[in-house]
PDB file of N, CA and C in Angstrom:
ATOM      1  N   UNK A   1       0.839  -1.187   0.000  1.00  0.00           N
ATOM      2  CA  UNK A   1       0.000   0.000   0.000  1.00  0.00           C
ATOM      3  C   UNK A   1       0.878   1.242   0.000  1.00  0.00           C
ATOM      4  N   UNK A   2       0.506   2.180  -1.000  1.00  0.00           N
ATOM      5  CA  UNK A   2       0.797   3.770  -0.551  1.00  0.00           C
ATOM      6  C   UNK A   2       0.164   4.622   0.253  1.00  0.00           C
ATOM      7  N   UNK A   3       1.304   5.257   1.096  1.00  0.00           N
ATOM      8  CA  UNK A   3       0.366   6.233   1.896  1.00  0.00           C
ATOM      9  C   UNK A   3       1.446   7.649   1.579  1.00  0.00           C
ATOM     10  N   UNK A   4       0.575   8.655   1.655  1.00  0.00           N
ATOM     11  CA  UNK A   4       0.871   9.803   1.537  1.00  0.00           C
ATOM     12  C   UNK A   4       1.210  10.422   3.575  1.00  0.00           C
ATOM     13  N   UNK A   5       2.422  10.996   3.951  1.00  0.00           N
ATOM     14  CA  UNK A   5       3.000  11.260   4.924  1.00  0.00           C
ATOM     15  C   UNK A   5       3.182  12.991   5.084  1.00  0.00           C
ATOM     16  N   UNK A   6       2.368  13.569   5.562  1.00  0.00           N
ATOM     17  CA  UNK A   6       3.269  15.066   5.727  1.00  0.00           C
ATOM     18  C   UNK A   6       3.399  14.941   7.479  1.00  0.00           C
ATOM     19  N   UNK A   7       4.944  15.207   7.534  1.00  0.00           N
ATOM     20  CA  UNK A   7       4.852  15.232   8.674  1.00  0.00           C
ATOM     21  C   UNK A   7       5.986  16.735   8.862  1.00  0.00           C
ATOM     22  N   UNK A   8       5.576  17.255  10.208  1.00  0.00           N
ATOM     23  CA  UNK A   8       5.962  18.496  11.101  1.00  0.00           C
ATOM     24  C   UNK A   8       6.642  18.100  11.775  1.00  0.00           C
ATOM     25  N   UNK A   9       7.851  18.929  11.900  1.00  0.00           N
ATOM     26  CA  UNK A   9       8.996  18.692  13.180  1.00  0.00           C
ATOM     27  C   UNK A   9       8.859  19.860  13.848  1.00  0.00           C
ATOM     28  N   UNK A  10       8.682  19.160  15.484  1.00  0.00           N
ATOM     29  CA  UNK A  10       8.333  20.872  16.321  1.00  0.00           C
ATOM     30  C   UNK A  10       9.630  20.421  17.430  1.00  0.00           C
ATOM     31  N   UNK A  11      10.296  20.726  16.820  1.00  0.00           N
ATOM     32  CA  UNK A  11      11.435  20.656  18.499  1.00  0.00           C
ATOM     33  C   UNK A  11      11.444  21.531  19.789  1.00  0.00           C
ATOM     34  N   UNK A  12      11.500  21.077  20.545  1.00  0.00           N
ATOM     35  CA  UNK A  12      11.482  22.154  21.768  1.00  0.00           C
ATOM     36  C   UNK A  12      12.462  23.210  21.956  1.00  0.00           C
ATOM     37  N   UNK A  13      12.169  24.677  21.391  1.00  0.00           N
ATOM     38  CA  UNK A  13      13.617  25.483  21.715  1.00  0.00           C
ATOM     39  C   UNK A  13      14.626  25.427  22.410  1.00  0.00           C
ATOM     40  N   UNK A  14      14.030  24.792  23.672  1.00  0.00           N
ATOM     41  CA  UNK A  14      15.341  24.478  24.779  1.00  0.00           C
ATOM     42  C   UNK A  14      15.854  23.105  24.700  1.00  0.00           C
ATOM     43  N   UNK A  15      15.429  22.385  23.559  1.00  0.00           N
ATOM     44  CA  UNK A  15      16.170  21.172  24.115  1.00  0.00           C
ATOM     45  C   UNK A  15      17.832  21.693  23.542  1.00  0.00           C
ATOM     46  N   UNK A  16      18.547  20.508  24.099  1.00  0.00           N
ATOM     47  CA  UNK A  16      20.076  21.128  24.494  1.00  0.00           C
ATOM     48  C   UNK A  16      20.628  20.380  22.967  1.00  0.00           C
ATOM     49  N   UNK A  17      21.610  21.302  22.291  1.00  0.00           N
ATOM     50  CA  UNK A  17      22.205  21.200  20.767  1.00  0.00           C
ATOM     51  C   UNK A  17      22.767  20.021  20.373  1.00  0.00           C
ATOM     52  N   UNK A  18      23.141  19.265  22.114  1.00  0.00           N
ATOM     53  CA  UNK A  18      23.639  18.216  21.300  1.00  0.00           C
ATOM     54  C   UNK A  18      22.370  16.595  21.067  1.00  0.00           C
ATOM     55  N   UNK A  19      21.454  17.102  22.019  1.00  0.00           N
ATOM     56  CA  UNK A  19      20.585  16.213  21.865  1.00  0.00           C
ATOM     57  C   UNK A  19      19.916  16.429  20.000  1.00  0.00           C
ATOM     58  N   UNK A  20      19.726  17.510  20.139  1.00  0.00           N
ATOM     59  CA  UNK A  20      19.000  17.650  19.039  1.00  0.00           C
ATOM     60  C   UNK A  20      19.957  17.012  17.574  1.00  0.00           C
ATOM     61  N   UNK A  21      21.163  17.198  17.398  1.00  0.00           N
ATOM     62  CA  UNK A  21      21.982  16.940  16.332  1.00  0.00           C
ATOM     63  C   UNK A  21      22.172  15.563  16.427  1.00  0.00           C
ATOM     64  N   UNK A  22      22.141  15.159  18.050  1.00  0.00           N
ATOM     65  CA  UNK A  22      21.889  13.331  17.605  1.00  0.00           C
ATOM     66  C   UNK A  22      20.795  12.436  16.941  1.00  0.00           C
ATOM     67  N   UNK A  23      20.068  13.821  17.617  1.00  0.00           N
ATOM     68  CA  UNK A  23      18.138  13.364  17.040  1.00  0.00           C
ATOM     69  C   UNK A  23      18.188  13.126  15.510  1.00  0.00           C
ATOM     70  N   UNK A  24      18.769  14.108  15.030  1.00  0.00           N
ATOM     71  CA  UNK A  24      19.064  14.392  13.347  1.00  0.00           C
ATOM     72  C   UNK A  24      19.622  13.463  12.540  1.00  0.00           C
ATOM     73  N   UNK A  25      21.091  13.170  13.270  1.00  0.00           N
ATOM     74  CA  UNK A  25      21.973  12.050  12.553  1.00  0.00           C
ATOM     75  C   UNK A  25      21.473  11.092  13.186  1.00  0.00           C
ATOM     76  N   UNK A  26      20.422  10.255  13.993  1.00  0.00           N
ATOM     77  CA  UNK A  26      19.730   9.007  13.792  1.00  0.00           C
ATOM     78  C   UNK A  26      18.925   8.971  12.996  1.00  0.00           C
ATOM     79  N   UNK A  27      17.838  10.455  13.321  1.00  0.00           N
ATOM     80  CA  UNK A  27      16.866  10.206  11.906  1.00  0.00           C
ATOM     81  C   UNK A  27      17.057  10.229  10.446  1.00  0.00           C
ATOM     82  N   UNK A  28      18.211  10.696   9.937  1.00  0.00           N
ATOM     83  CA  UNK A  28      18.671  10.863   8.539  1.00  0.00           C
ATOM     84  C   UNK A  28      19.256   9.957   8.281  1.00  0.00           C
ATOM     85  N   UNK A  29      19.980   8.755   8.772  1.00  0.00           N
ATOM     86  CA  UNK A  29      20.523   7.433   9.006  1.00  0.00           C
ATOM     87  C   UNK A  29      19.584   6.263   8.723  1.00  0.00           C
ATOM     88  N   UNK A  30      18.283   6.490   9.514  1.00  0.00           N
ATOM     89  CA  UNK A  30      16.879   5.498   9.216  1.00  0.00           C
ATOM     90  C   UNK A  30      16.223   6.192   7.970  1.00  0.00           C
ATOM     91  N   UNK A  31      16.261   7.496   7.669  1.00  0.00           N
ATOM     92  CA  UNK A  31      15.561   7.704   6.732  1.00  0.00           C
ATOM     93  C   UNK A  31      16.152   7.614   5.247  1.00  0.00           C
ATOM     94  N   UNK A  32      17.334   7.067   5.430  1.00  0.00           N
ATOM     95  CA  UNK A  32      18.116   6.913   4.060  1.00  0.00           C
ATOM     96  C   UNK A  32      18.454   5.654   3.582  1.00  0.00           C
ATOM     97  N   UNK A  33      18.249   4.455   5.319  1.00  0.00           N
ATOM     98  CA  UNK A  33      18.028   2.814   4.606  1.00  0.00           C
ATOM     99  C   UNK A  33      16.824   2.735   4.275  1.00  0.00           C
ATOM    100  N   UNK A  34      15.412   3.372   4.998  1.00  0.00           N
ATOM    101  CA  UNK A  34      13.901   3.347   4.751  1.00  0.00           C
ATOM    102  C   UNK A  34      14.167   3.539   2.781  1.00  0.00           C
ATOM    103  N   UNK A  35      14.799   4.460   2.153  1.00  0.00           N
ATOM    104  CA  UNK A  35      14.573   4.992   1.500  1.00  0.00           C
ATOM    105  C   UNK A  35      15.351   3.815   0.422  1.00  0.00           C
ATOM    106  N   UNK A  36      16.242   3.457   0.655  1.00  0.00           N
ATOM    107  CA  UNK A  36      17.514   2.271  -0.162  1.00  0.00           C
ATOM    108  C   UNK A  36      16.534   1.194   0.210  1.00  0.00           C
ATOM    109  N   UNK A  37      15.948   0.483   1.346  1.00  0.00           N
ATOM    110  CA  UNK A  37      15.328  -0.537   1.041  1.00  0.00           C
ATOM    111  C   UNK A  37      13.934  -0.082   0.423  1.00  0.00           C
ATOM    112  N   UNK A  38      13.493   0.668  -0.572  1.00  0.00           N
ATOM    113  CA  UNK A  38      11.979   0.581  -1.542  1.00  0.00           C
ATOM    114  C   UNK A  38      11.064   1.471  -0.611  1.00  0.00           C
ATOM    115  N   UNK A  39      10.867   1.534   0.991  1.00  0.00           N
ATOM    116  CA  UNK A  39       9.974   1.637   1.368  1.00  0.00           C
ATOM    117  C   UNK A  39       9.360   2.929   1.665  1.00  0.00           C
ATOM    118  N   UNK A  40       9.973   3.851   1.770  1.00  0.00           N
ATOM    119  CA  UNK A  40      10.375   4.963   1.429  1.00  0.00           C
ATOM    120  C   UNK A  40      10.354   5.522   0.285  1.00  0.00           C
ATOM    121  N   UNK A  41       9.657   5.546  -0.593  1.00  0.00           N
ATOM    122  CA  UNK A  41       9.717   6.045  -2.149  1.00  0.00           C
ATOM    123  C   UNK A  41       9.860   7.361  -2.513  1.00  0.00           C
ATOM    124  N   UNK A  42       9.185   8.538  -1.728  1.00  0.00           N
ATOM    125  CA  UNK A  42       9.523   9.834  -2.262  1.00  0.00           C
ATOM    126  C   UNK A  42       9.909  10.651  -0.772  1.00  0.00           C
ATOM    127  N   UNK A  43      10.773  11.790  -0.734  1.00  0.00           N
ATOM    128  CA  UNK A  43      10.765  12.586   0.457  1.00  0.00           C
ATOM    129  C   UNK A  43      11.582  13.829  -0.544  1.00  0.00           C
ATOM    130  N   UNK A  44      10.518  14.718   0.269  1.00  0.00           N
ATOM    131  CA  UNK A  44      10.094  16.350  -0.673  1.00  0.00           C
ATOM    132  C   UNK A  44      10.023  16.969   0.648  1.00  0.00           C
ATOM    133  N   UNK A  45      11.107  18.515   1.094  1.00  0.00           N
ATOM    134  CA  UNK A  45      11.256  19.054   1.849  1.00  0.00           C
ATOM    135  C   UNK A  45       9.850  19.890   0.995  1.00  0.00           C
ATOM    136  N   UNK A  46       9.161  20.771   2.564  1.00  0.00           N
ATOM    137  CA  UNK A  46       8.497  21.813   2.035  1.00  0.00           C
ATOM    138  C   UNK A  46       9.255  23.121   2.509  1.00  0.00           C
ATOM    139  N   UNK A  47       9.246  23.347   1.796  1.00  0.00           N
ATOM    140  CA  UNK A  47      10.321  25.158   1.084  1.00  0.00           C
ATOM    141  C   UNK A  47       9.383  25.881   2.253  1.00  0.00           C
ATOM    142  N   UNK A  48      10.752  26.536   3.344  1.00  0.00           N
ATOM    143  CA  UNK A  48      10.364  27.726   4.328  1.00  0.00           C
ATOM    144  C   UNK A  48       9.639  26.622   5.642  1.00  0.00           C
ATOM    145  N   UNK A  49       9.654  25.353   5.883  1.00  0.00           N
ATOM    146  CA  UNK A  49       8.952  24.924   6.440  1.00  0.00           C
ATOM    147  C   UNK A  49      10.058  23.881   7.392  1.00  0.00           C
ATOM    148  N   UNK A  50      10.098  23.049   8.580  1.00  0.00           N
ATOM    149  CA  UNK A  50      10.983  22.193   8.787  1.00  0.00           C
ATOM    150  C   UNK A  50       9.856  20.851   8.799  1.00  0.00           C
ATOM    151  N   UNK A  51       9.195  20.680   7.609  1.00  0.00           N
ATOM    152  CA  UNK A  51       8.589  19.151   7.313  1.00  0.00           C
ATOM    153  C   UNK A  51       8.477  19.278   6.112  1.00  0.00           C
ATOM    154  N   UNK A  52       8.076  17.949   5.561  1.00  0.00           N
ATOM    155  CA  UNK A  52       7.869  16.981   4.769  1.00  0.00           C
ATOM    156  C   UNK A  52       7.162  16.719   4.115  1.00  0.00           C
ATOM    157  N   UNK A  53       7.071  16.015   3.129  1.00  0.00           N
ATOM    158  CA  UNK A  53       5.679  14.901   2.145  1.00  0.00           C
ATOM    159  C   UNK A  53       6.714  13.998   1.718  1.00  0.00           C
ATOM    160  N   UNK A  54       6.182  12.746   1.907  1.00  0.00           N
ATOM    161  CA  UNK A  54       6.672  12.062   1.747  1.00  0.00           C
ATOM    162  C   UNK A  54       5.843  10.618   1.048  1.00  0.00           C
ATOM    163  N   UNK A  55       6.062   9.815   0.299  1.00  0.00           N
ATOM    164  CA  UNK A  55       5.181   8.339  -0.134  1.00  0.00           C
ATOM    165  C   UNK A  55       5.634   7.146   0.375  1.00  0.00           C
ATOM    166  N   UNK A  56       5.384   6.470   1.075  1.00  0.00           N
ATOM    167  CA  UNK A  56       5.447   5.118   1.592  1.00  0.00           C
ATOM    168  C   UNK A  56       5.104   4.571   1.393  1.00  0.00           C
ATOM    169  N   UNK A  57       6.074   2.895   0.898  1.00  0.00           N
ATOM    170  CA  UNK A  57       4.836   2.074   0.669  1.00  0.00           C
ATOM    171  C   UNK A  57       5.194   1.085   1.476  1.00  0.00           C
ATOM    172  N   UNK A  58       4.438   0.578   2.084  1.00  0.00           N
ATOM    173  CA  UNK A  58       4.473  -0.959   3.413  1.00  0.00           C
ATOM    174  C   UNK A  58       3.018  -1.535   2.895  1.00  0.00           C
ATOM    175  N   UNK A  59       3.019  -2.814   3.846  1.00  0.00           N
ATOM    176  CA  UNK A  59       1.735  -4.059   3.262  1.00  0.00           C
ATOM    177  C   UNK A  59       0.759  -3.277   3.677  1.00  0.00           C
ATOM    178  N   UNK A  60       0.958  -1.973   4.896  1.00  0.00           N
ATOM    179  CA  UNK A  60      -0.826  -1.769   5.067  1.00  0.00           C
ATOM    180  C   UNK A  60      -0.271  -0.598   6.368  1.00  0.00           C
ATOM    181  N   UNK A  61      -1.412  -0.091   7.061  1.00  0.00           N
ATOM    182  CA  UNK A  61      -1.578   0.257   8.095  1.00  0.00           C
ATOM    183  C   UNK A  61      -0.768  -0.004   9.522  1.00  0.00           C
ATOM    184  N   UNK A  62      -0.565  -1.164   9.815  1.00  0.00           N
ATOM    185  CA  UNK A  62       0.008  -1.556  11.049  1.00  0.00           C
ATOM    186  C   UNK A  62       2.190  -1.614  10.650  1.00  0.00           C
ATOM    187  N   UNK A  63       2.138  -1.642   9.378  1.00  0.00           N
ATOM    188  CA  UNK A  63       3.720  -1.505   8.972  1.00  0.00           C
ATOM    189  C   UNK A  63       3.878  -0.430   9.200  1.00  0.00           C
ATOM    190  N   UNK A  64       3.077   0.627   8.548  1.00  0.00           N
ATOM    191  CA  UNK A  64       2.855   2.048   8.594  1.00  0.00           C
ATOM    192  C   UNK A  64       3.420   2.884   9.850  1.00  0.00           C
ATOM    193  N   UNK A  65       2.982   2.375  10.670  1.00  0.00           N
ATOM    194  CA  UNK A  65       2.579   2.674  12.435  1.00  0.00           C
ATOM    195  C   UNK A  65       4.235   2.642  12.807  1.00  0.00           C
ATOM    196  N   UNK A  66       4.425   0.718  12.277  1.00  0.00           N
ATOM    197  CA  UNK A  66       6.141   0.596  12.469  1.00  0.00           C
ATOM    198  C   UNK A  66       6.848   1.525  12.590  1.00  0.00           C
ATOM    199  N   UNK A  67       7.141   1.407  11.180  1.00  0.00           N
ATOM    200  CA  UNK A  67       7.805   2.886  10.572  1.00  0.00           C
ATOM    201  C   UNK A  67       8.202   4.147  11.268  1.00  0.00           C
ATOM    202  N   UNK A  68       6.733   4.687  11.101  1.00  0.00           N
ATOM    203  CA  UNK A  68       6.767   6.037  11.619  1.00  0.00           C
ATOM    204  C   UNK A  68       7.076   6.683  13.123  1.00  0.00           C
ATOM    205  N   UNK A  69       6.514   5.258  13.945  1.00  0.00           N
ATOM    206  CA  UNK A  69       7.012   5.565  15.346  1.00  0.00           C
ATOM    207  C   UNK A  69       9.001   4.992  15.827  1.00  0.00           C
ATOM    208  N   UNK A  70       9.366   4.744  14.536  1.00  0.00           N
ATOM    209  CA  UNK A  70      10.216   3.991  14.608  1.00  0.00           C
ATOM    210  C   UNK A  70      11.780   5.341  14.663  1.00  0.00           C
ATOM    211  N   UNK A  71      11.090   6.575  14.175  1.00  0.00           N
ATOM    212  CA  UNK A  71      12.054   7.660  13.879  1.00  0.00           C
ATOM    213  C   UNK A  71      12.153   7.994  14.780  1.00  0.00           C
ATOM    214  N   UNK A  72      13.598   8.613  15.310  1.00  0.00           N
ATOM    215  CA  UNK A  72      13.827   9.308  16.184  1.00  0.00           C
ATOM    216  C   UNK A  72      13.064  10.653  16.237  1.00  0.00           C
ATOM    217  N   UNK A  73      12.563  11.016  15.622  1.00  0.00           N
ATOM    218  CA  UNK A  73      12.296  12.597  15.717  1.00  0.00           C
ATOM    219  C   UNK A  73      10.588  11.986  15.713  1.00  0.00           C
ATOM    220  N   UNK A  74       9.908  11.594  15.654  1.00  0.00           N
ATOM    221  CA  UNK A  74       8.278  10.867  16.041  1.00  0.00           C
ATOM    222  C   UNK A  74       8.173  11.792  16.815  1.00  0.00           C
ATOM    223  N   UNK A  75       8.596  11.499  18.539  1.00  0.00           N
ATOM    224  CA  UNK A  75       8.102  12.379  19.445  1.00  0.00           C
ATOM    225  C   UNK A  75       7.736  13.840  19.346  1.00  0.00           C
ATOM    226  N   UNK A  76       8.057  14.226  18.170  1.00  0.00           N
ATOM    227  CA  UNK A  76       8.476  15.731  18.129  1.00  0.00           C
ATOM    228  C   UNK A  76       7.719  16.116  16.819  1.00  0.00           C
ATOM    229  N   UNK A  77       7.059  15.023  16.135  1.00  0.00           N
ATOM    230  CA  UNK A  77       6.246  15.455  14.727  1.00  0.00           C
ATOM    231  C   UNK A  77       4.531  15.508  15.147  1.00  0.00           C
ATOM    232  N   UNK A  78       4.261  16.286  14.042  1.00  0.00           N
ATOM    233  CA  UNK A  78       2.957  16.329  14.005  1.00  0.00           C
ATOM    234  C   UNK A  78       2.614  15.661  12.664  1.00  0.00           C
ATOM    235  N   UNK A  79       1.851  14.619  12.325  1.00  0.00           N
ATOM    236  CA  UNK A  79       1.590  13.862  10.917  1.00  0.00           C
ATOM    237  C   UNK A  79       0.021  14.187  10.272  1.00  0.00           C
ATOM    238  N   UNK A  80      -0.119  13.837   8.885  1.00  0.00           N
ATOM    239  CA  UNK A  80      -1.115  13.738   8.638  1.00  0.00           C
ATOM    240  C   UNK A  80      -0.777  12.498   7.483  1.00  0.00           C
ATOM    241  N   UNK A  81      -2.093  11.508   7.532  1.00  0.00           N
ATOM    242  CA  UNK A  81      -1.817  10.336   6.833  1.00  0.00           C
ATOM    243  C   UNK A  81      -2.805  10.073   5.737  1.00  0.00           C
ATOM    244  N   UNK A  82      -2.368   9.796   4.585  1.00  0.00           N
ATOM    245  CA  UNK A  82      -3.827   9.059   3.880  1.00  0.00           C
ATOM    246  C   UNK A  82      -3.258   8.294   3.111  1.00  0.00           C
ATOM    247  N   UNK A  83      -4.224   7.044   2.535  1.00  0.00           N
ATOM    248  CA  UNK A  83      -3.850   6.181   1.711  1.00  0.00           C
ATOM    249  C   UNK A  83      -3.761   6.928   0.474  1.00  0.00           C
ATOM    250  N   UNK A  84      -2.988   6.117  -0.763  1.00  0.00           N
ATOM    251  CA  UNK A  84      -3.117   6.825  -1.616  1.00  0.00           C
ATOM    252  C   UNK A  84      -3.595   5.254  -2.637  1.00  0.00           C
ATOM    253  N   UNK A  85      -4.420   5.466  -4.022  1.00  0.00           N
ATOM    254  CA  UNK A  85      -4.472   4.342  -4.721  1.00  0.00           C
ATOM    255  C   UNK A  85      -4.130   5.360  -6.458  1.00  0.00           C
ATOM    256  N   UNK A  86      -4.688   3.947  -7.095  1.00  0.00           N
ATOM    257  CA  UNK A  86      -4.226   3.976  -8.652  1.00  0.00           C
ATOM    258  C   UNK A  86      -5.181   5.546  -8.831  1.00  0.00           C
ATOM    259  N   UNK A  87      -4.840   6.516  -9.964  1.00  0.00           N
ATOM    260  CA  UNK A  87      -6.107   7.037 -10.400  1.00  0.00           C
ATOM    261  C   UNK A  87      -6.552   6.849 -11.864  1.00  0.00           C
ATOM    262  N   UNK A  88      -7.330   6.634 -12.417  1.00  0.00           N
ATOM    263  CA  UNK A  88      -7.864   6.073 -13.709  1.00  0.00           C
ATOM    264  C   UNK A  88      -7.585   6.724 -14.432  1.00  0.00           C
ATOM    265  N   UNK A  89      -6.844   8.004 -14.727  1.00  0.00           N
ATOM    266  CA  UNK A  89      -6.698   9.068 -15.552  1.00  0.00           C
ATOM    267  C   UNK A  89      -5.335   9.305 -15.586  1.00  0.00           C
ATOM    268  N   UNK A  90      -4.298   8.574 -14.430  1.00  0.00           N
ATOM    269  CA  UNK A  90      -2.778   8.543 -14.550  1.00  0.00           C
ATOM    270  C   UNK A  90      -2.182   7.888 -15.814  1.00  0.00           C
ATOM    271  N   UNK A  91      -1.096   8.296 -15.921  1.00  0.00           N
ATOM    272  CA  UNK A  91      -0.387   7.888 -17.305  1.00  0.00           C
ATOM    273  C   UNK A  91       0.117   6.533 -17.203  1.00  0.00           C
ATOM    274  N   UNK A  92       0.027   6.018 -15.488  1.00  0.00           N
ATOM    275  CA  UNK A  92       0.531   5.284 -15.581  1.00  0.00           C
ATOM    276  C   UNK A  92      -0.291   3.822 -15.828  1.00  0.00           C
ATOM    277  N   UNK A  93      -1.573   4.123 -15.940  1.00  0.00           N
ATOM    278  CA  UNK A  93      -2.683   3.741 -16.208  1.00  0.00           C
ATOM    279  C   UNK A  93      -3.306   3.188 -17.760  1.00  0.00           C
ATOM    280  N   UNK A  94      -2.635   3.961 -18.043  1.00  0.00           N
ATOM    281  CA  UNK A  94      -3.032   4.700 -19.989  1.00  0.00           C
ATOM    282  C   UNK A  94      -1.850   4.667 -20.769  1.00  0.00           C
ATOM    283  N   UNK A  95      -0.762   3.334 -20.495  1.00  0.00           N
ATOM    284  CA  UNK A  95      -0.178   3.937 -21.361  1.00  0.00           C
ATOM    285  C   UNK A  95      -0.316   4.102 -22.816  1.00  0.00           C
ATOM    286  N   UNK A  96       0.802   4.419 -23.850  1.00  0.00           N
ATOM    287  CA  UNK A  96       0.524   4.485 -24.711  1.00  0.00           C
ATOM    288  C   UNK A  96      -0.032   5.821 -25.416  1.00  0.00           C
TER     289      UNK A  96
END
């Protein structure tokens, strides 16, 4: 399944610089095998913003969950989730 991911990073101003830069280089570490093993398919900074859109694809819902609580920086995001499917009018649909 695809799911469509925007997720928000709200860090706490005071947390202390070095916590936060470890937070970073774990999460950019998981988010770059997520991304080398397939599952992970797209990640698109949003311009002026410190989050994301991103496409995932896992068997369903409960992989999903895996995943996402699986990042170091989770505690600190705000998400919004939806499935995504085929659309009948994609090219990828039609070819030809």
């Amino acid at each position: 399944m695809l799911f469509h991911v925007e997720m928000t990073v709200n860090l706490p101003p005071t947390m202390d610089a070095q916590v936060t830069q470890d937070l970073k280089t774990r999460e950019k570490a998981l988010a770059l095998a997520l991304q080398r093993s397939g599952k992970w398919v797209h990640l698109w900074r949003l311009a002026g913003y410190y989050a994301n859109i991103s496409v995932i694809e896992v068997s369903g819902p409960d992989e999903l969950h895996e995943l996402l609580t699986s990042l170091p920086l989770f505690p600190y995001m705000s998400m919004q989730v939806r499935a995504l499917c085929p659309h009948l009018s994609a090219l990828a649909q039609n070819p030809g």
